[in-house]
C-alpha atoms as a PDB file:
ATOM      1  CA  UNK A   1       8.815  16.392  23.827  1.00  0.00           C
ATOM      2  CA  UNK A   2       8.569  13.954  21.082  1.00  0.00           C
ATOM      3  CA  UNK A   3      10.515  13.703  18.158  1.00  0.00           C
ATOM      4  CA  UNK A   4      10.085  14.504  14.637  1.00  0.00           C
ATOM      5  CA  UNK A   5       8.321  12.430  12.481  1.00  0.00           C
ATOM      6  CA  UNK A   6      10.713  10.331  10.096  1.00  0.00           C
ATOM      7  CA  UNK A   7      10.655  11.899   6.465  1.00  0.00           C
ATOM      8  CA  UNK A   8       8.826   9.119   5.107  1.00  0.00           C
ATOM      9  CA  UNK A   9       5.898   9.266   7.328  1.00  0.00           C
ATOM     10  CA  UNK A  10       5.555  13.420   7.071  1.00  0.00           C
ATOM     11  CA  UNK A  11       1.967  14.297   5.471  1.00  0.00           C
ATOM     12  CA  UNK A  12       3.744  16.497   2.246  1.00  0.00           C
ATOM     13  CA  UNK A  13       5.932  13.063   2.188  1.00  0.00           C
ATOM     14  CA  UNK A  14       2.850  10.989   1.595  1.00  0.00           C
ATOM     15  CA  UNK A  15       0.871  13.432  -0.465  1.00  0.00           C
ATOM     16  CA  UNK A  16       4.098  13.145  -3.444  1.00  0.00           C
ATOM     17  CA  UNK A  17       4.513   9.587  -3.102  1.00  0.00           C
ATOM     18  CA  UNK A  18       0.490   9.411  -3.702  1.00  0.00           C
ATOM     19  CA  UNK A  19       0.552  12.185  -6.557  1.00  0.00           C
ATOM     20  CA  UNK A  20       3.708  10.243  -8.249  1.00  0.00           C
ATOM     21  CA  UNK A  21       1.886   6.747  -7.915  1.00  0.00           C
ATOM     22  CA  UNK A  22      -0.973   8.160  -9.748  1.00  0.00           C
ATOM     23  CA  UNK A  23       1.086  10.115 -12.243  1.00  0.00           C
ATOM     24  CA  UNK A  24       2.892   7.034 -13.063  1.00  0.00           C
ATOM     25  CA  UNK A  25      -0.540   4.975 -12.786  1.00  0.00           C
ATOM     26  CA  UNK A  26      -2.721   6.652 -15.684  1.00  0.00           C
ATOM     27  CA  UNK A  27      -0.797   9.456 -17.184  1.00  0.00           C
ATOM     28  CA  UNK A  28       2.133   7.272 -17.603  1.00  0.00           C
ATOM     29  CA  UNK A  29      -0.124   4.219 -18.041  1.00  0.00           C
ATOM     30  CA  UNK A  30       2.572   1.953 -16.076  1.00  0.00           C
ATOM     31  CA  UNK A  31       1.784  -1.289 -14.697  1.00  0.00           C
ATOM     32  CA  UNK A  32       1.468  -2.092 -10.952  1.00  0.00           C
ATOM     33  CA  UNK A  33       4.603  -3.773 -11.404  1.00  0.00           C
ATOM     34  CA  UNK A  34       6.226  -0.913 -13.338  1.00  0.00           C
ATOM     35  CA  UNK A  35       5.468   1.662 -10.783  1.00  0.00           C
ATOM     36  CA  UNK A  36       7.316  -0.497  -7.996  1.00  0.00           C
ATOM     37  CA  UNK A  37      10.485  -0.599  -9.636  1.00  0.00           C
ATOM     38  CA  UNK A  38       9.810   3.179 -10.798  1.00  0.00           C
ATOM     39  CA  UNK A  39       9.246   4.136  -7.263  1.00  0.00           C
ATOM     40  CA  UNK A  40      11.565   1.863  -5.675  1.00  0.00           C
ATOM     41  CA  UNK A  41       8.705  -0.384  -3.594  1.00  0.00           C
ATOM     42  CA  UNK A  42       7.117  -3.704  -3.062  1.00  0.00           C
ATOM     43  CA  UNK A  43       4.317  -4.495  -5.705  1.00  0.00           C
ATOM     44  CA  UNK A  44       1.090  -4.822  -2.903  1.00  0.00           C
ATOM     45  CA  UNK A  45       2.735  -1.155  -1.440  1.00  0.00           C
ATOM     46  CA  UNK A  46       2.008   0.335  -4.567  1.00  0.00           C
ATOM     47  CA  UNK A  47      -1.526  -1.321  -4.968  1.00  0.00           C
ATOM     48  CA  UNK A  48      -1.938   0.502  -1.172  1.00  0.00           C
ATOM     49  CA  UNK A  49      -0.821   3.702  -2.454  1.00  0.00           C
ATOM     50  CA  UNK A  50      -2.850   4.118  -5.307  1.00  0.00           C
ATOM     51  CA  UNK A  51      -5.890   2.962  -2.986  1.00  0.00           C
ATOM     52  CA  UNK A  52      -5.149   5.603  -0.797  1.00  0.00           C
ATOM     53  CA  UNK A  53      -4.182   8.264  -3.257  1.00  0.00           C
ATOM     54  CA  UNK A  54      -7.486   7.649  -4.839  1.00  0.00           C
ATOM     55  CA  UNK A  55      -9.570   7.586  -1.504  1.00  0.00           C
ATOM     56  CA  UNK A  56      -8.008  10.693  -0.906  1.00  0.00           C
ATOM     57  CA  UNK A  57      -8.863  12.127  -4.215  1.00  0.00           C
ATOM     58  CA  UNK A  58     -12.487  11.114  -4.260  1.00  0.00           C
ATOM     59  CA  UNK A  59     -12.990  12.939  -0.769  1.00  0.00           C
ATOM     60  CA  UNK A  60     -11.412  15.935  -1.767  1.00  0.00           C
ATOM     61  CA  UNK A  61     -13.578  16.107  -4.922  1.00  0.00           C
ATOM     62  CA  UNK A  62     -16.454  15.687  -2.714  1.00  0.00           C
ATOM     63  CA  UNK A  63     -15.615  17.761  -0.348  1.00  0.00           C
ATOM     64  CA  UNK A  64     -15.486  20.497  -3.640  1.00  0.00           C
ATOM     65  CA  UNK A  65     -19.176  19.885  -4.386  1.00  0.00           C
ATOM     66  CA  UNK A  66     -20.947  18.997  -1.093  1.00  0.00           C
ATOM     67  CA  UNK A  67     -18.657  21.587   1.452  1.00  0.00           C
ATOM     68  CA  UNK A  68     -16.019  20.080   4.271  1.00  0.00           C
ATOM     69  CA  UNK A  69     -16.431  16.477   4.479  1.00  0.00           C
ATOM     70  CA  UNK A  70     -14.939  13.598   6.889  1.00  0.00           C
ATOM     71  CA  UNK A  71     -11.270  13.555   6.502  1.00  0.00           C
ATOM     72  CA  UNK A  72      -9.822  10.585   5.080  1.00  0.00           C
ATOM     73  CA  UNK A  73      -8.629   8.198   7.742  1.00  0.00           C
ATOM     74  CA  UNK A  74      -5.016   6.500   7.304  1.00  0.00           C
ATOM     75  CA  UNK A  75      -5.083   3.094   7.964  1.00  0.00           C
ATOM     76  CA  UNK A  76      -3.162   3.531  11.465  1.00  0.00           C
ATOM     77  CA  UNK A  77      -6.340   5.018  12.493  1.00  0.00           C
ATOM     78  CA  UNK A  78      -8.555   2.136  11.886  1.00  0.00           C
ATOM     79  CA  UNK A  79     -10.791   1.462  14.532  1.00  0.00           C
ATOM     80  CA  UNK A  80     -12.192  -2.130  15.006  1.00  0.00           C
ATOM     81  CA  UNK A  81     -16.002  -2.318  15.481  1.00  0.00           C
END
């Protein structure tokens, strides 16, 4: 039996650090650097956040218009070619 997953890795976890990146990002209109001291992380782990929180966003949208499309892969699942 494995163990849990660590809070910080758990996929509601990831989905509110994304949604508060991007809330602080262009609602807020905080810098890069504003959002890592807002959210308590290193400035290029931010920059990875938002890329993923937007990835994510973009394939839900299209998933909305064109029906169930490929699910968004985290980079841990990166396979090389």
């Amino acid at each position: 039996m494995t163990p849990p997953a660590p809070k910080s890795h758990t996929p509601a976890r990831k989905a509110s650090s994304q949604r508060k990146c991007l809330l602080l990002r262009f609602f807020h209109d905080f810098s890069i650097a504003d959002t890592a001291v807002a959210m308590n992380r290193d400035v290029n782990a931010v920059k990875a956040l938002q890329h993923r929180a937007i990835r994510r966003l973009a394939a839900l949208f299209s998933r909305e218009r064109t029906g169930p499309a490929e699910p968004v892969r985290e980079r841990s699942e990166h396979v090389e070619r």
